[in-house]
PDB file of N, CA and C in Angstrom:
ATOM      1  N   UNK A   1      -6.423 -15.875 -43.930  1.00  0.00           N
ATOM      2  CA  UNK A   1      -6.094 -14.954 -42.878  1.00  0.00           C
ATOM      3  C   UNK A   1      -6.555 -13.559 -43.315  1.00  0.00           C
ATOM      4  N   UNK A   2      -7.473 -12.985 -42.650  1.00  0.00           N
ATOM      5  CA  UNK A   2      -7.367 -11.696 -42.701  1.00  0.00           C
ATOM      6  C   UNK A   2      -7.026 -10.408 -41.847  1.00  0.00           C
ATOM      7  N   UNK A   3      -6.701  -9.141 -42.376  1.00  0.00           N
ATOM      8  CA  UNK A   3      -5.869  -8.540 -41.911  1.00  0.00           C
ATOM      9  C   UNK A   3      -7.025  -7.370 -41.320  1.00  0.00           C
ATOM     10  N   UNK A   4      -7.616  -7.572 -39.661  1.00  0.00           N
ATOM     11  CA  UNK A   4      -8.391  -6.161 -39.776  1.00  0.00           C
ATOM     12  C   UNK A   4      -8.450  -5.218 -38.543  1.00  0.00           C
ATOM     13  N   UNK A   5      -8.317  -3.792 -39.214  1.00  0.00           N
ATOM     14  CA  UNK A   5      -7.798  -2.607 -38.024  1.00  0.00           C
ATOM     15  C   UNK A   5      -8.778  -2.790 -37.108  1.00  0.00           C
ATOM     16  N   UNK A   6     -10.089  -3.624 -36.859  1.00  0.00           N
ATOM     17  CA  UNK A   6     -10.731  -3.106 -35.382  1.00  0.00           C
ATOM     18  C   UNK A   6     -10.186  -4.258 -34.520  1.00  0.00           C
ATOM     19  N   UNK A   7      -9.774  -3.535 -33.549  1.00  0.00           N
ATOM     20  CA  UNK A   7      -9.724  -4.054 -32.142  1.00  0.00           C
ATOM     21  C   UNK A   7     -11.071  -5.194 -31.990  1.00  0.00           C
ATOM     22  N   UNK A   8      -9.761  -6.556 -31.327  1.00  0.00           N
ATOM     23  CA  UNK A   8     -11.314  -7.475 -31.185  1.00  0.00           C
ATOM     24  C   UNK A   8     -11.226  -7.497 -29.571  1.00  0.00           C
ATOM     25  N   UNK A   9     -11.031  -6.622 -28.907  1.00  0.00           N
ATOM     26  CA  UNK A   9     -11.299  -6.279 -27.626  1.00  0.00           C
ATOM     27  C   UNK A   9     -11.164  -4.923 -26.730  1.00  0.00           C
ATOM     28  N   UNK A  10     -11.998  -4.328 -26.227  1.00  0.00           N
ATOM     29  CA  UNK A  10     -11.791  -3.436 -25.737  1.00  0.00           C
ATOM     30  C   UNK A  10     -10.819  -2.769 -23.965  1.00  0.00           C
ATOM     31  N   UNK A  11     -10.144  -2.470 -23.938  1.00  0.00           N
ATOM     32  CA  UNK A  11      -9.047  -2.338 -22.605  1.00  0.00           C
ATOM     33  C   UNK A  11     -10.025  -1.241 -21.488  1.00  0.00           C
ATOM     34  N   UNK A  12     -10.352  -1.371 -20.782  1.00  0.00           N
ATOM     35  CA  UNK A  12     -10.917  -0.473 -19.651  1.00  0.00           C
ATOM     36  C   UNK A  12     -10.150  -0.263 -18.552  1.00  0.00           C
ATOM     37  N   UNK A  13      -9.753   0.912 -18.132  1.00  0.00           N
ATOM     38  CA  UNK A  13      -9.393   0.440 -16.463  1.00  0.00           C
ATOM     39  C   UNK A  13     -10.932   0.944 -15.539  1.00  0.00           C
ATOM     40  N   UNK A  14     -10.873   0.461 -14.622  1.00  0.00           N
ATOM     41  CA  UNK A  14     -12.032   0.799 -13.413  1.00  0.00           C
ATOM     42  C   UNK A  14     -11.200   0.687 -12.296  1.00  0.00           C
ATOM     43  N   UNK A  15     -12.166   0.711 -11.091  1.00  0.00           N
ATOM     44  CA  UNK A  15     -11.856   1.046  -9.512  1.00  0.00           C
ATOM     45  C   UNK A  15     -11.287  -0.928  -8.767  1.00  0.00           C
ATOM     46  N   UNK A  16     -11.931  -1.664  -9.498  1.00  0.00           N
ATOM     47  CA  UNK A  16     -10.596  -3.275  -9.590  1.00  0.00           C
ATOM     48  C   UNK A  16      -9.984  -3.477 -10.451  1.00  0.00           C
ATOM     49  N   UNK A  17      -9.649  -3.306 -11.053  1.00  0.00           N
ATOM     50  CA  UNK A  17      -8.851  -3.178 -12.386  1.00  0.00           C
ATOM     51  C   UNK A  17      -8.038  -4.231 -11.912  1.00  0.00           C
ATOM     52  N   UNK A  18      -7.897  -5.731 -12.213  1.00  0.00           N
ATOM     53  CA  UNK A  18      -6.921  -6.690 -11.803  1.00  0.00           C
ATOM     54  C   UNK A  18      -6.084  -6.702 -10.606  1.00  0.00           C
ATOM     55  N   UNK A  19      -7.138  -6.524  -9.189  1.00  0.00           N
ATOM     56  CA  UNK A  19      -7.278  -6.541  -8.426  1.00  0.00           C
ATOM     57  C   UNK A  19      -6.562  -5.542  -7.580  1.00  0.00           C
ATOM     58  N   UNK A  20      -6.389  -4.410  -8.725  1.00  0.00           N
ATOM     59  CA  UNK A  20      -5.836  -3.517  -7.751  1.00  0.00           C
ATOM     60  C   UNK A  20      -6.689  -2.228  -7.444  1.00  0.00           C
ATOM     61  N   UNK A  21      -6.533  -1.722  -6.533  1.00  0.00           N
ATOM     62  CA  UNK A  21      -7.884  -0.568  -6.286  1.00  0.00           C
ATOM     63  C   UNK A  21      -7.291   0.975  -7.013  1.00  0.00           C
ATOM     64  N   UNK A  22      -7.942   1.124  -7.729  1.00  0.00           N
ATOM     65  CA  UNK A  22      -7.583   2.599  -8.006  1.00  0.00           C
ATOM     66  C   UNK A  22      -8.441   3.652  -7.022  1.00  0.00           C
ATOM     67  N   UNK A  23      -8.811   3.588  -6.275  1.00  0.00           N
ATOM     68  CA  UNK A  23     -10.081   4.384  -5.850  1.00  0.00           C
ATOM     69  C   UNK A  23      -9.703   5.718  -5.313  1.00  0.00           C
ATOM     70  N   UNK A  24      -9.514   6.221  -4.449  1.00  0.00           N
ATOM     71  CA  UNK A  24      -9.615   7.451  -4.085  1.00  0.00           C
ATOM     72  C   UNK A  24      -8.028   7.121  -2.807  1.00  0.00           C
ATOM     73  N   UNK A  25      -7.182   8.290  -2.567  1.00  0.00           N
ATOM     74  CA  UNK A  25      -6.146   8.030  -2.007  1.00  0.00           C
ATOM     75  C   UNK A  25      -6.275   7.651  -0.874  1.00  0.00           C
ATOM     76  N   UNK A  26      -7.163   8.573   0.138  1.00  0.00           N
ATOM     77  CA  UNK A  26      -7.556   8.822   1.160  1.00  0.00           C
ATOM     78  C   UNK A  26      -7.963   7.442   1.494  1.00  0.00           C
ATOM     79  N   UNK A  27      -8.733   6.677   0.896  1.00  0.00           N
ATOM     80  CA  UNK A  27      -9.354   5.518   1.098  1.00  0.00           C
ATOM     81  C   UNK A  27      -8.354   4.132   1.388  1.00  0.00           C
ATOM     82  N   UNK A  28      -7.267   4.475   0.400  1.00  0.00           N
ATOM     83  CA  UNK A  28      -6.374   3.440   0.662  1.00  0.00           C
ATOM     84  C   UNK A  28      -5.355   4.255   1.652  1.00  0.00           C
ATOM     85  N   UNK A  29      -5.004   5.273   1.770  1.00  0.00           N
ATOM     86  CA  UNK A  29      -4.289   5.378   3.466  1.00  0.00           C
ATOM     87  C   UNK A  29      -5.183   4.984   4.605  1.00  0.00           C
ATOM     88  N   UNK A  30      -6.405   5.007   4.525  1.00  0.00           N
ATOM     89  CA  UNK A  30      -7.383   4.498   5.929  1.00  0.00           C
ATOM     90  C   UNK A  30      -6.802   3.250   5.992  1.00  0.00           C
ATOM     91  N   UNK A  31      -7.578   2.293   4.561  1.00  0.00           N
ATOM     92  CA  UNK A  31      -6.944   1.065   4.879  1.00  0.00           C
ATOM     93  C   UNK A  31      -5.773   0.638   5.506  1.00  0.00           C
ATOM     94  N   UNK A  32      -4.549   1.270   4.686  1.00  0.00           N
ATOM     95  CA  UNK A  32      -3.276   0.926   4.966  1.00  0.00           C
ATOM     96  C   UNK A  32      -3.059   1.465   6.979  1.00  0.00           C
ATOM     97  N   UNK A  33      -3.536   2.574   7.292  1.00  0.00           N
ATOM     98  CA  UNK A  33      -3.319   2.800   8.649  1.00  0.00           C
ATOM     99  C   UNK A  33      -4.173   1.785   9.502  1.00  0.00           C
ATOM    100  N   UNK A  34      -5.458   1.249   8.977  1.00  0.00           N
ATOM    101  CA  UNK A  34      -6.102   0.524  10.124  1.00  0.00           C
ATOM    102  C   UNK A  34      -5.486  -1.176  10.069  1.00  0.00           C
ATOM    103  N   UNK A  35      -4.748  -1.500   8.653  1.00  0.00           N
ATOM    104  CA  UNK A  35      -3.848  -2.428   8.597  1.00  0.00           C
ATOM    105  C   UNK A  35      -2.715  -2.627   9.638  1.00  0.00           C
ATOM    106  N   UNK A  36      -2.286  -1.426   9.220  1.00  0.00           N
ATOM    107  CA  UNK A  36      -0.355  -1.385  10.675  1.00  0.00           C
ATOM    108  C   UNK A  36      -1.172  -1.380  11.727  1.00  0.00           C
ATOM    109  N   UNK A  37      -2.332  -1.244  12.173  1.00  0.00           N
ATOM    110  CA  UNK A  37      -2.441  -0.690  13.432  1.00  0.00           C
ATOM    111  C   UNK A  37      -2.764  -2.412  14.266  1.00  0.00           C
ATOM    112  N   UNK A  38      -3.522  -2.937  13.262  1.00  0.00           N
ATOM    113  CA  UNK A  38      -3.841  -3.928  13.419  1.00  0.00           C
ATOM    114  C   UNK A  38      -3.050  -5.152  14.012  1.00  0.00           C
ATOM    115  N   UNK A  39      -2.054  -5.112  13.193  1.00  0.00           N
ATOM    116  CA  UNK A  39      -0.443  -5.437  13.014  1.00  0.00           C
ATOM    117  C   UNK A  39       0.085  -5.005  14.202  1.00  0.00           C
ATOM    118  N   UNK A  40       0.026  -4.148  14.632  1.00  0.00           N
ATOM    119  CA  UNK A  40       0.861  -3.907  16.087  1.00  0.00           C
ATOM    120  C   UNK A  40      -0.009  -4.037  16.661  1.00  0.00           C
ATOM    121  N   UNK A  41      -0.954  -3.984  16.934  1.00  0.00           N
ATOM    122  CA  UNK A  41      -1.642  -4.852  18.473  1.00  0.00           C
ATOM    123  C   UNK A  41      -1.800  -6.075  18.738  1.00  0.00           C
ATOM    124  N   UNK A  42      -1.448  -6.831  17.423  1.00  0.00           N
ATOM    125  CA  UNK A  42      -1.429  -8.103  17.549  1.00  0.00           C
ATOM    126  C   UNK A  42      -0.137  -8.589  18.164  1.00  0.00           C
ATOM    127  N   UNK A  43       0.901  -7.822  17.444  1.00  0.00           N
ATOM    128  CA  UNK A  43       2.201  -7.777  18.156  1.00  0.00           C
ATOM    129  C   UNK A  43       2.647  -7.860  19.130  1.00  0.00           C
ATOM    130  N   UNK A  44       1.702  -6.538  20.011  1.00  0.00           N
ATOM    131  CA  UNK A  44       1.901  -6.255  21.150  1.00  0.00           C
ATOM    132  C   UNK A  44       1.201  -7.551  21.945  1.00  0.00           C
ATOM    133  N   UNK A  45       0.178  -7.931  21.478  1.00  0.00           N
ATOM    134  CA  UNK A  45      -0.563  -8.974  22.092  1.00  0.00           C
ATOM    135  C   UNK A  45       0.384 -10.331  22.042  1.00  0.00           C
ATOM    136  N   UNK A  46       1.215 -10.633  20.733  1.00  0.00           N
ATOM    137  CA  UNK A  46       1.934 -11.857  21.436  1.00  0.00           C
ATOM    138  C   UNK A  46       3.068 -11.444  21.848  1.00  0.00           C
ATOM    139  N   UNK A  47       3.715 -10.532  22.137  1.00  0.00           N
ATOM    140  CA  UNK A  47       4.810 -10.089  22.696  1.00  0.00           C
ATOM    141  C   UNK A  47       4.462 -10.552  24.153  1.00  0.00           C
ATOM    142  N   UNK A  48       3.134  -9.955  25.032  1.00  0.00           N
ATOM    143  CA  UNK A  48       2.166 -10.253  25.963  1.00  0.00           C
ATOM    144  C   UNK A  48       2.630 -11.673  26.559  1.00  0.00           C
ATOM    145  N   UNK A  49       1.778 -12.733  25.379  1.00  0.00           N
ATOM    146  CA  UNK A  49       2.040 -13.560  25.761  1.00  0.00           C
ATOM    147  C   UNK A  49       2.961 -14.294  25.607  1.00  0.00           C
ATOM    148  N   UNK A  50       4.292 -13.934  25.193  1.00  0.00           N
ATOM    149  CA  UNK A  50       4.994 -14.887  24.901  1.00  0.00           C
ATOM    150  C   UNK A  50       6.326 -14.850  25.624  1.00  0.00           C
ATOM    151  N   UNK A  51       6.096 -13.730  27.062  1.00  0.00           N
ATOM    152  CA  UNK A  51       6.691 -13.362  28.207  1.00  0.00           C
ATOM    153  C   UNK A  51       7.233 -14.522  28.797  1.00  0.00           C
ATOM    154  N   UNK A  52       8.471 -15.214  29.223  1.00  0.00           N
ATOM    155  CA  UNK A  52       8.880 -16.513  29.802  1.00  0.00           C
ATOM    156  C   UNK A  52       8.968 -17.799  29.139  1.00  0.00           C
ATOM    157  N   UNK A  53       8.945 -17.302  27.656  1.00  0.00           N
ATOM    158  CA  UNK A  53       8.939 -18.755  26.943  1.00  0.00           C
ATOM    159  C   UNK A  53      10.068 -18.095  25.870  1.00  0.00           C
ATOM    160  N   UNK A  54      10.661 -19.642  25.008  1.00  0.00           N
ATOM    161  CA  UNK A  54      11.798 -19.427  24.139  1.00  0.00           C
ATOM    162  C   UNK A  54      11.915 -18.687  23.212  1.00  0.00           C
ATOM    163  N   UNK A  55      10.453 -17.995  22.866  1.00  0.00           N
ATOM    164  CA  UNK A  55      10.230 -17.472  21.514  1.00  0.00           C
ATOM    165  C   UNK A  55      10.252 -15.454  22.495  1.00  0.00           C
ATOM    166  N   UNK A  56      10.193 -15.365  23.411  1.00  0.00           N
ATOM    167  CA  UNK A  56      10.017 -14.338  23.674  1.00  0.00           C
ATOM    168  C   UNK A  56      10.837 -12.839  23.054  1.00  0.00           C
ATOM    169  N   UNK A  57      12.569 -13.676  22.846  1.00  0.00           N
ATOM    170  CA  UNK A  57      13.148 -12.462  22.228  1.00  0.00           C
ATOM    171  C   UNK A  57      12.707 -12.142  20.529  1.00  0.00           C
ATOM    172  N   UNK A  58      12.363 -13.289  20.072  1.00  0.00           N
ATOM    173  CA  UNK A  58      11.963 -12.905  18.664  1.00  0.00           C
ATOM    174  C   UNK A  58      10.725 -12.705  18.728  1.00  0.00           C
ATOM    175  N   UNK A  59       9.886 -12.565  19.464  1.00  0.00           N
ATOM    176  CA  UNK A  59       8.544 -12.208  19.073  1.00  0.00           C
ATOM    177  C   UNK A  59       8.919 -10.586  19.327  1.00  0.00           C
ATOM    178  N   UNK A  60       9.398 -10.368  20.880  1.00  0.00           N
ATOM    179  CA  UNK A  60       9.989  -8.821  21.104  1.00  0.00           C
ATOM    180  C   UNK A  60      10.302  -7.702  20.088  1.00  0.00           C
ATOM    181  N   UNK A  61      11.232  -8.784  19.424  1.00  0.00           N
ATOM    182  CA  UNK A  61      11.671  -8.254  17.963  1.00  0.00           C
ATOM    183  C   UNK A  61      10.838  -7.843  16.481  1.00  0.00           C
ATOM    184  N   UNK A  62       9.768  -9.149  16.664  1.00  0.00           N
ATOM    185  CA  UNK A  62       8.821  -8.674  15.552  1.00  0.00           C
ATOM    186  C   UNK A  62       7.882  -7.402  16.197  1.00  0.00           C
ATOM    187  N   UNK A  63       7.784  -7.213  17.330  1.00  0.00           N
ATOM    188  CA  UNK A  63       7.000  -6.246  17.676  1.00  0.00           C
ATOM    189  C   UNK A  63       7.252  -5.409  17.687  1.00  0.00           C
ATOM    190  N   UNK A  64       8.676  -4.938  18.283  1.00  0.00           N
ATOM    191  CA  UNK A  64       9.448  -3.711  17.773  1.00  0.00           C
ATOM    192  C   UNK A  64       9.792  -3.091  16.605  1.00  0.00           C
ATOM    193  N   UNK A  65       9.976  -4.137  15.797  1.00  0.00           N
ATOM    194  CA  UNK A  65       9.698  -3.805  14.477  1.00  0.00           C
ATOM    195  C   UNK A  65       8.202  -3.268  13.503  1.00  0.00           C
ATOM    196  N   UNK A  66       7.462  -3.816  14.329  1.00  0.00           N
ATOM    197  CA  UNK A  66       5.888  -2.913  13.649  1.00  0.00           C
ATOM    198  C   UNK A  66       5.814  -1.777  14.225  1.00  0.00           C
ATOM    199  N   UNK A  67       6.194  -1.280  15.416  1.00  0.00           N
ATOM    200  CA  UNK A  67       6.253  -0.482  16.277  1.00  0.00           C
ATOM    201  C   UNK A  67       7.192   0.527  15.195  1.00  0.00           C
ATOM    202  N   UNK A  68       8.169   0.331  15.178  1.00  0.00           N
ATOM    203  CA  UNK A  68       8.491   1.122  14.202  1.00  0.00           C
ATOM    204  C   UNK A  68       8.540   1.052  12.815  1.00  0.00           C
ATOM    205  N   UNK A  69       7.750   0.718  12.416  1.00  0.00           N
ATOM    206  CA  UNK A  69       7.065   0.253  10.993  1.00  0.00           C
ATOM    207  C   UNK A  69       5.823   1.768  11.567  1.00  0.00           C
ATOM    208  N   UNK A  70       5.229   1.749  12.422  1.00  0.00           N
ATOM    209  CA  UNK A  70       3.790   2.366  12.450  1.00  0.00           C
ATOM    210  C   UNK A  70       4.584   3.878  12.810  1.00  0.00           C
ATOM    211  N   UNK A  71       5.288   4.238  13.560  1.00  0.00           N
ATOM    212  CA  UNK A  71       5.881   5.500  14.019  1.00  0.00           C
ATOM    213  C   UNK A  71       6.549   6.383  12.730  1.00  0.00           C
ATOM    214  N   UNK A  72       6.921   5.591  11.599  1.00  0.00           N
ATOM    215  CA  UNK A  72       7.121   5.947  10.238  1.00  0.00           C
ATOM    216  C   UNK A  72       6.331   6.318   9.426  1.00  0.00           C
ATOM    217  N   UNK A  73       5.085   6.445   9.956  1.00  0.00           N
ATOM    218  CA  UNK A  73       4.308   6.308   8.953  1.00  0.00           C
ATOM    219  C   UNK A  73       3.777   7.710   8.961  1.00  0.00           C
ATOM    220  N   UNK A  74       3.264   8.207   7.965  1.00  0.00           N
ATOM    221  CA  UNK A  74       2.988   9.877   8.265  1.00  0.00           C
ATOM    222  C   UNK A  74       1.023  10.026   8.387  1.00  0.00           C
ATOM    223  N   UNK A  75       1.177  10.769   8.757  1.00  0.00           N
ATOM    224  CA  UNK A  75      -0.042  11.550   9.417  1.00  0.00           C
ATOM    225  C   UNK A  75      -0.466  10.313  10.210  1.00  0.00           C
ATOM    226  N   UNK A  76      -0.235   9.474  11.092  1.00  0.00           N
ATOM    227  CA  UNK A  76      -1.205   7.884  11.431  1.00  0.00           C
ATOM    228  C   UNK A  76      -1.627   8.776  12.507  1.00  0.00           C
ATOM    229  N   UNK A  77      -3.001   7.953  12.875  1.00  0.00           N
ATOM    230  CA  UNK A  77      -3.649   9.011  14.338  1.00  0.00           C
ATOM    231  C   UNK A  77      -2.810   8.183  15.410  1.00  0.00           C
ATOM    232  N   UNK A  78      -3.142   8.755  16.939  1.00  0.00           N
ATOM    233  CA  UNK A  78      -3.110   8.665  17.839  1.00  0.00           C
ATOM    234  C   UNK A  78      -3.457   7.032  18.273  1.00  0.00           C
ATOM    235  N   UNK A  79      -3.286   6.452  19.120  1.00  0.00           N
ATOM    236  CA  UNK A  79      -3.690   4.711  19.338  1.00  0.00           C
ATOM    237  C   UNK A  79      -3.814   4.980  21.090  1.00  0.00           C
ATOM    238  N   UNK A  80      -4.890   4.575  21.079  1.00  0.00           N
ATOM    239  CA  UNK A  80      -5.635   4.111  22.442  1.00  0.00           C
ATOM    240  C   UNK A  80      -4.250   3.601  23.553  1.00  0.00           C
ATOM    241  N   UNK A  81      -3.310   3.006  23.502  1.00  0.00           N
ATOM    242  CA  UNK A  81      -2.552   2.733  24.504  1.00  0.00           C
ATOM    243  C   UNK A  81      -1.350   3.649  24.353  1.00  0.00           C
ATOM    244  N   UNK A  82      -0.629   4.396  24.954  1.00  0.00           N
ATOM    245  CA  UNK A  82       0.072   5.566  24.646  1.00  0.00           C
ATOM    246  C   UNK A  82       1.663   5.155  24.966  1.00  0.00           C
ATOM    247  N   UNK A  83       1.997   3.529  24.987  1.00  0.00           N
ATOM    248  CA  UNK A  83       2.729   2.817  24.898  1.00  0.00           C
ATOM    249  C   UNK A  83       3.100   2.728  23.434  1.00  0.00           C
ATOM    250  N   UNK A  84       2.248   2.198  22.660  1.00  0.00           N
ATOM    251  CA  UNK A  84       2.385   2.393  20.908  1.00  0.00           C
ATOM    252  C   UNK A  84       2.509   3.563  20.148  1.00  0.00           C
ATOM    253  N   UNK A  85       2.432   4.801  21.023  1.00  0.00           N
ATOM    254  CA  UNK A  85       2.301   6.454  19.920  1.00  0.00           C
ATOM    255  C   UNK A  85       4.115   6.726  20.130  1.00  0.00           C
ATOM    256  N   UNK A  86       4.554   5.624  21.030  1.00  0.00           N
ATOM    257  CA  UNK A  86       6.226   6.181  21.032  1.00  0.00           C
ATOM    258  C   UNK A  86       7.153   5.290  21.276  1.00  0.00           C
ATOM    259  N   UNK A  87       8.256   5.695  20.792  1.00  0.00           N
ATOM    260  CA  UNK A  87       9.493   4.785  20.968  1.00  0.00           C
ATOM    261  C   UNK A  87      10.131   5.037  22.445  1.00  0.00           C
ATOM    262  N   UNK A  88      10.602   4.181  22.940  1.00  0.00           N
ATOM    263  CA  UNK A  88      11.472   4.710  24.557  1.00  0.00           C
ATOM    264  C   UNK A  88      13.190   4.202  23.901  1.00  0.00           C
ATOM    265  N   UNK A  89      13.947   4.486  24.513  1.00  0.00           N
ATOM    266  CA  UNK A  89      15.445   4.963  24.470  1.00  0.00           C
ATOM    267  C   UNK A  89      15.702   3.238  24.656  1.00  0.00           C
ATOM    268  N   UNK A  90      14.855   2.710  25.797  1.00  0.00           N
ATOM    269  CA  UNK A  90      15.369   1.327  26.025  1.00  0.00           C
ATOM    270  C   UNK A  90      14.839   0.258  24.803  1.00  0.00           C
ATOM    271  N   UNK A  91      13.206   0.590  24.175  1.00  0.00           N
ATOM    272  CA  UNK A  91      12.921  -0.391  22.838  1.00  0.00           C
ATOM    273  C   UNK A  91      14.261  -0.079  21.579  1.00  0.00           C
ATOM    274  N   UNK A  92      14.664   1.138  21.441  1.00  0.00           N
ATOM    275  CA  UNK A  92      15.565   1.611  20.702  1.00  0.00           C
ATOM    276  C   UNK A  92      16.658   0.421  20.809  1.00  0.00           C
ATOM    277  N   UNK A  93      17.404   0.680  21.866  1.00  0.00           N
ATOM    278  CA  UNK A  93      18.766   0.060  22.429  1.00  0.00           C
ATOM    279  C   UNK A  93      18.062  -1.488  21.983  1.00  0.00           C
ATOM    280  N   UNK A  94      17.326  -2.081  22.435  1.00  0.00           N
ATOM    281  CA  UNK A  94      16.694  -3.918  22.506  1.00  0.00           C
ATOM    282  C   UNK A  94      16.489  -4.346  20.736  1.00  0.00           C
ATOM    283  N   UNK A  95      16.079  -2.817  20.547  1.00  0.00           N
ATOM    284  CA  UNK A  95      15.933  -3.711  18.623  1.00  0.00           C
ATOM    285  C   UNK A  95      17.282  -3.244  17.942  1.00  0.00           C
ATOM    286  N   UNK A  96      17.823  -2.455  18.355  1.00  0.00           N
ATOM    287  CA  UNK A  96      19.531  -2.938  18.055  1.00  0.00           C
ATOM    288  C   UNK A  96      20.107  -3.857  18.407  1.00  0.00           C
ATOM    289  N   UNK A  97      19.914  -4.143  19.475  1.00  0.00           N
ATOM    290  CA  UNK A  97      20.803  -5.435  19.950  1.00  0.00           C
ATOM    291  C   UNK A  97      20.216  -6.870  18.588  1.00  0.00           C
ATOM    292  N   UNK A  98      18.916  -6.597  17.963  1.00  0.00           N
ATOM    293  CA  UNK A  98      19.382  -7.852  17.574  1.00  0.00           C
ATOM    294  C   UNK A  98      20.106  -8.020  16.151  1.00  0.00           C
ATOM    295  N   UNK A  99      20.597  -6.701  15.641  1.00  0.00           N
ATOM    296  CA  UNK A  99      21.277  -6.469  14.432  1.00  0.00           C
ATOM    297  C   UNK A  99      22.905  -7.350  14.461  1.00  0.00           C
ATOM    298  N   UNK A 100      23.016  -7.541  15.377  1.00  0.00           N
ATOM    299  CA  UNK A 100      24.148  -8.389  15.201  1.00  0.00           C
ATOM    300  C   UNK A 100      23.622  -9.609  14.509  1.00  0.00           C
ATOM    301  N   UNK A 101      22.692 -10.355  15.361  1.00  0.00           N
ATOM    302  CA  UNK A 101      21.645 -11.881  14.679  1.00  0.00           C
ATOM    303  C   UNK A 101      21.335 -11.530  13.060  1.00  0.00           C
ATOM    304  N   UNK A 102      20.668 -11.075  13.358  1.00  0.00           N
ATOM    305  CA  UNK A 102      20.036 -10.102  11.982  1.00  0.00           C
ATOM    306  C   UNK A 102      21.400 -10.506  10.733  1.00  0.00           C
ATOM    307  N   UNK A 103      22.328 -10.190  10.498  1.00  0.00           N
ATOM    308  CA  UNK A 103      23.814  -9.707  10.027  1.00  0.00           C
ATOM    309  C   UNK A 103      24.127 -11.170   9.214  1.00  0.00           C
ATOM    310  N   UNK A 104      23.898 -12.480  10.496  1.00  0.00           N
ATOM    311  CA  UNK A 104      24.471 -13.151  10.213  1.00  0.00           C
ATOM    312  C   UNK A 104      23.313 -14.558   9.409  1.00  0.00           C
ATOM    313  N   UNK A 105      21.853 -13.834   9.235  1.00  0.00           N
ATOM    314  CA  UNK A 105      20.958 -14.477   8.690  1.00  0.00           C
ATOM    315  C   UNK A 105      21.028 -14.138   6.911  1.00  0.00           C
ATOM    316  N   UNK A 106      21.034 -15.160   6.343  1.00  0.00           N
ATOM    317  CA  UNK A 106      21.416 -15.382   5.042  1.00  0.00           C
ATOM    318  C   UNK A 106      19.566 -15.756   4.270  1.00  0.00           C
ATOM    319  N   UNK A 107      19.327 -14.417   3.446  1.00  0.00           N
ATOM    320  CA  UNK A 107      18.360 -14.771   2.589  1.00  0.00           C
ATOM    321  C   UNK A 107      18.835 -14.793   1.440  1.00  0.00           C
ATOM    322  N   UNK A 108      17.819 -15.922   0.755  1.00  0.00           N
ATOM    323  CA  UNK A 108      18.049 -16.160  -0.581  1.00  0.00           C
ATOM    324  C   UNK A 108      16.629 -15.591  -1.531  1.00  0.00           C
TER     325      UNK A 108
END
């Protein structure tokens, strides 16, 4: 066995560095905003369709919830349907109502 001070490998970080991006901030808030945004139109899109069927209040719910997932978010731009740049008093009241459900769901 021998005993010797050089390093038999050298440690680098870079811009993947084990798959995480170090890159520039700006770059990963784009991402992250064109992500949520993404995320709620899809939302909004099965919320859309899922008008008159059993799944309608929980899809409602996941949508309201990105909805305000995206309204949290700071500096996000403006979004093409001016339905998504705001909360109304009545989505407010509908994604409370399901905090009672919510309460009684048990994660492990």
């Amino acid at each position: 066995m021998i005993d010797d001070p050089c390093p038999l490998t050298l440690f680098r970080v870079h811009s993947q560095h084990v798959g995480v991006d170090l890159g520039s901030l700006e770059a990963t808030q784009t991402k992250m905003l064109k992500s949520y945004s993404r995320l709620l139109f899809d939302a909004a899109y099965l919320a859309c369709l899922s008008k008159g069927t059993p799944y309608e209040r929980a899809i409602k719910y996941f949508f309201l919830n990105q909805k305000l997932a995206w309204l949290a978010l700071p500096e996000r731009p403006q979004l093409d349907d001016p339905g998504l740049n705001a909360l109304s008093v009545s989505d407010l009241i509908e994604w409370l109502s399901f905090l009672p459900y919510l309460r009684k769901i048990t994660f492990f």
